[in-house]
Protein backbone atom coordinates (compact mmCIF):
# COMPACT_ATOMS: atom_id res chain seq x y z
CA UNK A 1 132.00 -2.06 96.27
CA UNK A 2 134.23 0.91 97.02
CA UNK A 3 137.45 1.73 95.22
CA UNK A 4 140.20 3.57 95.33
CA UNK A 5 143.84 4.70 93.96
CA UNK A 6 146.67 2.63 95.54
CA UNK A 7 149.72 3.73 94.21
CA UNK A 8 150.33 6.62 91.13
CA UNK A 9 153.87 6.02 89.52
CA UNK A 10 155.55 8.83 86.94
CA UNK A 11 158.05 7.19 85.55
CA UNK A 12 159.23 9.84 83.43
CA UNK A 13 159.03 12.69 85.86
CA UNK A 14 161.20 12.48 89.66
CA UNK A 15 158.27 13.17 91.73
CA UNK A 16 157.02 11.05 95.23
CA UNK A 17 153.40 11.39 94.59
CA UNK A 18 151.86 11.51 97.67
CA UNK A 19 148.45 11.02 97.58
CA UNK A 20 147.33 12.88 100.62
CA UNK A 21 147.61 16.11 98.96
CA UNK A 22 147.78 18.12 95.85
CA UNK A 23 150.95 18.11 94.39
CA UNK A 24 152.52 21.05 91.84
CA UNK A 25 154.71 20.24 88.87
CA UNK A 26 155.96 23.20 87.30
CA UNK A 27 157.25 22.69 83.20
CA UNK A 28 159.77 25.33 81.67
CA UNK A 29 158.12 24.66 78.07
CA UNK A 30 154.54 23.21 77.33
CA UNK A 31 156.47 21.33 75.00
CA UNK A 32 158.42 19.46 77.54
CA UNK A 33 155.03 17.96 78.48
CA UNK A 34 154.77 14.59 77.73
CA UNK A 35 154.54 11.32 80.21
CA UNK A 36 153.34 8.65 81.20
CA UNK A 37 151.39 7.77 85.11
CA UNK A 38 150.44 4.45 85.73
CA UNK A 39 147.78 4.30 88.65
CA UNK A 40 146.55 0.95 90.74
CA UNK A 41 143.00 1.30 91.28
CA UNK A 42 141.47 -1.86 93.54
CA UNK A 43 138.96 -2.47 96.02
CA UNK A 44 139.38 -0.50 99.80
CA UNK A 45 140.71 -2.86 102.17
CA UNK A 46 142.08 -5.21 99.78
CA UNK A 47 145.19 -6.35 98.67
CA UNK A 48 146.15 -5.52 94.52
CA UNK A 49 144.25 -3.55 92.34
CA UNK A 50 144.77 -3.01 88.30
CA UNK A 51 147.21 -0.84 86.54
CA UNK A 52 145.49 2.08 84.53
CA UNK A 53 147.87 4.04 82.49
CA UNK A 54 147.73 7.45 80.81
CA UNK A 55 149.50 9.64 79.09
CA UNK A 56 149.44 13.39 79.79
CA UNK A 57 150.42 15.82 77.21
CA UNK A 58 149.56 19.16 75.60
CA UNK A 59 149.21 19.94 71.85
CA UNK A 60 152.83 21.65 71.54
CA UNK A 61 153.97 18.32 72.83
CA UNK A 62 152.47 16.53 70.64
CA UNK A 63 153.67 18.38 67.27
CA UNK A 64 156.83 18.63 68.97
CA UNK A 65 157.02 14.92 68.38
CA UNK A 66 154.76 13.41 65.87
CA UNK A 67 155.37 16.27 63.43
């Protein structure tokens, strides 16, 4: 069975990810970096997949918050 990514959502962020090539985010403050992508990893050649979801986040952001 071969998989792959279907779709990669940021909700927080306005970005089109486009998953045909790399794409560049640039953050004013490592603080400011904090959100959540939701991918949709399923079989090639198949309709659906299942939602993965991560957060991605630096230390600063972190004690920014939670401190």
């Amino acid at each position: 069975m071969k998989i792959e990514v279907k779709d990669i959502v940021a909700v927080d962020l306005a970005v089109d990810f486009n998953l045909s090539y790399p794409y560049n985010y640039e953050f004013d403050n490592l603080k400011d970096i904090y959100f959540l992508i939701e991918l949709t990893i399923g079989e090639c050649n198949s309709g659906g997949g299942d939602l993965f979801q991560l957060i991605i986040t630096t230390p600063e952001a972190i004690r920014y918050r939670f401190d």
